[in-house]
Protein backbone atom coordinates (compact mmCIF):
# COMPACT_ATOMS: atom_id res chain seq x y z
CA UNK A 1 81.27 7.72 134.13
CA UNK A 2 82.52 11.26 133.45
CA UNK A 3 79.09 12.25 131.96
CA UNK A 4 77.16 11.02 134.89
CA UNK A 5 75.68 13.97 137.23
CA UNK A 6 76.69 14.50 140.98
CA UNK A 7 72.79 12.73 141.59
CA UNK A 8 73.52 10.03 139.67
CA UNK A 9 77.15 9.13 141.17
CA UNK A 10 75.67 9.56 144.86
CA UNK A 11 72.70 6.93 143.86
CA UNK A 12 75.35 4.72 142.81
CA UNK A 13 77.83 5.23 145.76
CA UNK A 14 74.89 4.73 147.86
CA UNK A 15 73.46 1.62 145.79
CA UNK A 16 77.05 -0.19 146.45
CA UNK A 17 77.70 0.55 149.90
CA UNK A 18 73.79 -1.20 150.74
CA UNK A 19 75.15 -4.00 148.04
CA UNK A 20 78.46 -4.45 150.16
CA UNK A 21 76.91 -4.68 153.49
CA UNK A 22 74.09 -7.17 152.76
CA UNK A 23 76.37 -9.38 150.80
CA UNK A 24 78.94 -9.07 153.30
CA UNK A 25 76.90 -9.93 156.01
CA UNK A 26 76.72 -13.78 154.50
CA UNK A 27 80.22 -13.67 153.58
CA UNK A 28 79.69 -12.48 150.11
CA UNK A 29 81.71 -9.84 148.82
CA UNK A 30 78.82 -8.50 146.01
CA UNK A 31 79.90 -9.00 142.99
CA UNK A 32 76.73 -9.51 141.08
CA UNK A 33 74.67 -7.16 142.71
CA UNK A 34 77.41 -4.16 141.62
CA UNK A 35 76.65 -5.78 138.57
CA UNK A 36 72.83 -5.38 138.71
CA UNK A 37 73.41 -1.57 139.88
CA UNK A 38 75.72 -0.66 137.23
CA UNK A 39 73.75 -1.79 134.69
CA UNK A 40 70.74 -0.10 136.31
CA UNK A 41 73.12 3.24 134.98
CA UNK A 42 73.98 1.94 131.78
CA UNK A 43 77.47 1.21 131.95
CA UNK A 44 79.92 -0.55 129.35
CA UNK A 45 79.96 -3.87 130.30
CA UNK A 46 83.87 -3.33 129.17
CA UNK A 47 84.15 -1.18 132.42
CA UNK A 48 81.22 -3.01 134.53
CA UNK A 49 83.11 -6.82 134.94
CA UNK A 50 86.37 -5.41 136.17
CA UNK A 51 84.59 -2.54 138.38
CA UNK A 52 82.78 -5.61 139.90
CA UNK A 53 85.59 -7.86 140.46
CA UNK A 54 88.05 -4.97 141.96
CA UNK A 55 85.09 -4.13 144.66
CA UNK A 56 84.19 -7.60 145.18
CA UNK A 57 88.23 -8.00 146.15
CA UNK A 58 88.04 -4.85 148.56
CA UNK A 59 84.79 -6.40 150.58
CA UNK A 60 86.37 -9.81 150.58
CA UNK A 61 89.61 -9.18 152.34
CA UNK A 62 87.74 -7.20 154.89
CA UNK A 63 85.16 -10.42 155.28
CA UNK A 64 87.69 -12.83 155.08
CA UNK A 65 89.37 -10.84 158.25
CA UNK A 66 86.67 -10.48 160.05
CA UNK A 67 85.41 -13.96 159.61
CA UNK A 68 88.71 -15.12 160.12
CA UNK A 69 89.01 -12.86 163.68
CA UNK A 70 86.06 -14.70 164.65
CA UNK A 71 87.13 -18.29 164.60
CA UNK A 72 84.94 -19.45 161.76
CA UNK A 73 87.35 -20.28 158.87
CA UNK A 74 88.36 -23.91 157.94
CA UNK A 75 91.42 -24.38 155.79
CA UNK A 76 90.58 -27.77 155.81
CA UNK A 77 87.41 -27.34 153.92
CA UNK A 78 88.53 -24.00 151.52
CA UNK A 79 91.81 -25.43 149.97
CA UNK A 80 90.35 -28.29 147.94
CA UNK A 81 87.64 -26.27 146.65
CA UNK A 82 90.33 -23.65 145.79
CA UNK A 83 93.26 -25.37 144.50
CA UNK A 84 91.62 -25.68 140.87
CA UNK A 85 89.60 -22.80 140.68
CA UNK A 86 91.82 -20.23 140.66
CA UNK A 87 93.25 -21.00 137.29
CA UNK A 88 89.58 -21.76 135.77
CA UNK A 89 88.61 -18.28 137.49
CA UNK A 90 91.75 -16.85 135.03
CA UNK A 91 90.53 -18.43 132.35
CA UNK A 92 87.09 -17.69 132.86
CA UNK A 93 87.77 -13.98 132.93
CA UNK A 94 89.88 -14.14 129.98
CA UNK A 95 87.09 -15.29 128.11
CA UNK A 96 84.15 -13.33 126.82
CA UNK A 97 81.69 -15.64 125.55
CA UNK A 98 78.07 -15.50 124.76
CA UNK A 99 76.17 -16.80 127.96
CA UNK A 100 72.82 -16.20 128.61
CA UNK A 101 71.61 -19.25 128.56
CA UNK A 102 74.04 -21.09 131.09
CA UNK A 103 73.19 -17.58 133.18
CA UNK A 104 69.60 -17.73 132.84
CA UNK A 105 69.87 -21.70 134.28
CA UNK A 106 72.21 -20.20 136.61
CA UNK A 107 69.93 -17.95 138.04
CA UNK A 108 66.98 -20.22 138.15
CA UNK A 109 68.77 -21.99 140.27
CA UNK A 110 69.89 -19.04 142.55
CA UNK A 111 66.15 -18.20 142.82
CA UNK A 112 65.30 -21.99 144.00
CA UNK A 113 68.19 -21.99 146.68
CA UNK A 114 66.60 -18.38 147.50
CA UNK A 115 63.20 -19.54 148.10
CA UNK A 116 64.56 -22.57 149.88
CA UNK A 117 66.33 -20.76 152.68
CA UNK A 118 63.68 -17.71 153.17
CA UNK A 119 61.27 -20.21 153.82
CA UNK A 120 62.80 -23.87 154.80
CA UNK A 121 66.21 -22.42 156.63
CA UNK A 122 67.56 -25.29 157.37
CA UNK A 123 69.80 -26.36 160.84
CA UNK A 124 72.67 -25.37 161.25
CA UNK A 125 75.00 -28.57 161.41
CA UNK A 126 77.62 -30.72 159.44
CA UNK A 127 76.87 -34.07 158.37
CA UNK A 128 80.35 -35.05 156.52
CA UNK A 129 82.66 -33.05 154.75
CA UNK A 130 83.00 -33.33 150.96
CA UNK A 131 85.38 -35.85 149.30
CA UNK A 132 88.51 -33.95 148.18
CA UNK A 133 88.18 -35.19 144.49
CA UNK A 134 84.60 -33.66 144.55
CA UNK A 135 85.66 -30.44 145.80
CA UNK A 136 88.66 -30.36 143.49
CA UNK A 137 86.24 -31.13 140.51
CA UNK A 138 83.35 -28.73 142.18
CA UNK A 139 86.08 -25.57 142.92
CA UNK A 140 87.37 -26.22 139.22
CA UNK A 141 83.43 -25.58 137.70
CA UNK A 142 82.66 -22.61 140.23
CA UNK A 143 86.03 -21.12 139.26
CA UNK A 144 84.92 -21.53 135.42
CA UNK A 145 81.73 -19.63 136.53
CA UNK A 146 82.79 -17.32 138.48
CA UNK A 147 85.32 -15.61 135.79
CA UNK A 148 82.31 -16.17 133.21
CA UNK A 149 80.07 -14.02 135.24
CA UNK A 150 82.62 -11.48 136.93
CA UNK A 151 81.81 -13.11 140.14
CA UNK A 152 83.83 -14.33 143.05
CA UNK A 153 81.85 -17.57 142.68
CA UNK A 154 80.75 -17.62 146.61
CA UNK A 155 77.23 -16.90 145.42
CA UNK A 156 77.65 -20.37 144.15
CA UNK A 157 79.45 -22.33 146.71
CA UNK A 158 77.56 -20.93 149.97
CA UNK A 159 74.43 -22.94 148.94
CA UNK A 160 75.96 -25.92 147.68
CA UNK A 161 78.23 -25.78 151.44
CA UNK A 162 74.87 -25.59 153.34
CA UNK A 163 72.73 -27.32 151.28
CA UNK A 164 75.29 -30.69 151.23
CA UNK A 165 75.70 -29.73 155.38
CA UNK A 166 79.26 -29.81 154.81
CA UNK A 167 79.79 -27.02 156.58
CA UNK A 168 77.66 -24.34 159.24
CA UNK A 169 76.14 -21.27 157.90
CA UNK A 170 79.49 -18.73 159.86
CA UNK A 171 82.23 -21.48 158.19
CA UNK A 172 80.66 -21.19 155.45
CA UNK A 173 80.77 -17.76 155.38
CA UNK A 174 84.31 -17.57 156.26
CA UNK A 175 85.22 -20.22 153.81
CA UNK A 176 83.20 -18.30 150.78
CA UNK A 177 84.67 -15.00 151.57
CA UNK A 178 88.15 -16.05 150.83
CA UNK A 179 87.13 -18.13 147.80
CA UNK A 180 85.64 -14.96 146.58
CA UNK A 181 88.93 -13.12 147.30
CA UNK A 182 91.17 -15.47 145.30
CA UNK A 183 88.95 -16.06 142.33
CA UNK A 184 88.01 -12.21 141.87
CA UNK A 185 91.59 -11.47 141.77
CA UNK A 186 92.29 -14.81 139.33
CA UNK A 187 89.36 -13.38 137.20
CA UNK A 188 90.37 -9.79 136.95
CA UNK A 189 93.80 -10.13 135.70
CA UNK A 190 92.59 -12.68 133.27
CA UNK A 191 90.31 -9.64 131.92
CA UNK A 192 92.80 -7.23 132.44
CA UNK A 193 95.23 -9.94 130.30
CA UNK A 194 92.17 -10.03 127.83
CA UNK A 195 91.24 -6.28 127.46
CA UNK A 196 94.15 -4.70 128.35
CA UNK A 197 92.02 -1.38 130.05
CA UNK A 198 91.05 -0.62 133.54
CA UNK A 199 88.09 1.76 134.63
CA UNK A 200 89.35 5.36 136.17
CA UNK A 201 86.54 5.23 139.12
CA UNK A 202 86.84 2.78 141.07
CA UNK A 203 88.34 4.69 143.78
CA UNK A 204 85.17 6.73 143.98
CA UNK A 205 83.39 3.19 144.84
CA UNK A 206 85.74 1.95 146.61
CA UNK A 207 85.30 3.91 149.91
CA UNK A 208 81.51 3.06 150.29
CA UNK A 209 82.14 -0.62 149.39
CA UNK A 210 84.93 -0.37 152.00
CA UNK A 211 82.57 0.95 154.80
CA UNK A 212 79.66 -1.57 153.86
CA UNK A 213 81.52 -4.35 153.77
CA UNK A 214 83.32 -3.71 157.10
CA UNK A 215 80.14 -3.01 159.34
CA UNK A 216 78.43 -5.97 157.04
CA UNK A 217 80.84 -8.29 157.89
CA UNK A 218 81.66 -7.47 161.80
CA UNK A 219 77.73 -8.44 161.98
CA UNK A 220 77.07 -11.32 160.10
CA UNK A 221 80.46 -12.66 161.83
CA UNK A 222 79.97 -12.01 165.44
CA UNK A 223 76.51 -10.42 165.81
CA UNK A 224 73.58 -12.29 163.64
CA UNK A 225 72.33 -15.38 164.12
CA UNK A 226 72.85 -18.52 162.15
CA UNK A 227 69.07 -18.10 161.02
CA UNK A 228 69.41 -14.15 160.19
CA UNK A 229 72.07 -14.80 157.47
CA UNK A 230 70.38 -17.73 155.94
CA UNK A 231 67.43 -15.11 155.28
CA UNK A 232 70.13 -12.50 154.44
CA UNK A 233 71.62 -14.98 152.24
CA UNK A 234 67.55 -15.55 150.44
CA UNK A 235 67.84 -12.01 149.55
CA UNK A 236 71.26 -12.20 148.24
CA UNK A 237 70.59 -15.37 145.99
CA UNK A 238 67.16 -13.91 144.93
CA UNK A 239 69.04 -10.66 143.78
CA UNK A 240 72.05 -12.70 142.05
CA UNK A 241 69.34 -14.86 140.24
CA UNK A 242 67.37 -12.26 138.93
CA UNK A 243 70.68 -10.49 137.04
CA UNK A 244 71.84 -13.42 135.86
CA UNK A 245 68.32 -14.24 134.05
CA UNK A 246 67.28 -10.43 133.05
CA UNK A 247 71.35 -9.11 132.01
CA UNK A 248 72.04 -10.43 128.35
């Protein structure tokens, strides 16, 4: 980071704080598309996963406020899918395995849900919720993922909430954003536990991540329609797919 030029580091401030208000819009907090920008500047991926994860926690307290402040969070519906995958998030970050090919199926899939909701967005209502031992069992694999990829795993469980219509598109949300919150924080100190070293600028990130995320997320959770962050949402999945299939 020290060799980077006062250009480059203001294209990259400027890259995460657009990152941090379109994910936080759907109640994303941005991990992978950090991820996409850093590697866009050729960073370590020693310093990229943890950079990732301690922005993604920033933006996710500030959504999970703000979606929280606006009536939208269910407790009911985030604790089963939670329960288990904090400790699979730990492990998941402790571990540095070889995964392309789980990412690049991964992202296929991310592109699919993407295309789904640009074009089919569908209504916004709640059939049933999920069965607690399938959430348990679900919130346990996304956790896995999620410390794989140096994600919150929200990416992941925003689809599968709307797509099952087991919750609206603002719950949702609200329910991702703190999922994302306690998994990034699971995830990091299981790389921290792993590598032992912590990147020097994140503060220099973390202001423009800060800012993003907070106008981001007052909007998507008491300004924008149900439809507007389904699109939003399109354009976050179709960015997360993409980086998982193209980063090795």
């Amino acid at each position: 980071m020290h060799e980077m030029t006062l250009d480059q580091l203001s294209l990259l401030t400027a890259a995460v704080f657009i990152v941090a208000f379109l994910y936080s819009s759907v109640g994303h907090a941005g991990a992978s598309g950090y991820i996409a920008v850093m590697s866009l500047f050729s960073l370590a991926p020693a310093v990229v996963k943890p950079t990732a994860l301690t922005l993604n926690i920033l933006v996710a307290c500030i959504g999970t406020w703000q979606f929280w402040r606006a009536g939208h969070f269910s407790w009911r519906l985030f604790w089963p899918f939670a329960a288990l995958s904090i400790p699979f998030s730990f492990i998941g970050g402790y571990l540095d395995l070889p995964t392309h090919a789980f990412k690049v199926l991964v992202g296929v899939v991310l592109l699919f849900s993407a295309v789904r909701f640009l074009f089919r967005p569908s209504a916004d209502q709640v059939e049933r919720g999920p069965a607690r031992p399938v959430a348990l069992c679900v919130g346990a694999g996304l956790g896995l993922l999620s410390g794989l990829t140096g994600t919150g795993g929200g990416i992941f469980l925003t689809p599968l909430l709307l797509f099952m219509r087991w919750a609206t598109t603002k719950t949702a949300a609200a329910v991702s954003a703190l999922f994302i919150l306690v998994n990034s924080i699971s995830g990091l100190l299981g790389n921290f536990s792993s590598a032992r070293t912590f990147p020097s600028f994140v503060m220099q990130l973390a202001v423009a991540v800060v800012i993003g995320g907070s106008v981001g997320s007052y909007y998507g959770s008491r300004r924008f329609s149900h439809t507007v962050i389904k699109r939003l949402l399109a354009v976050v999945l179709f960015i997360a797919g993409l980086k998982l299939i193209l980063t090795r």
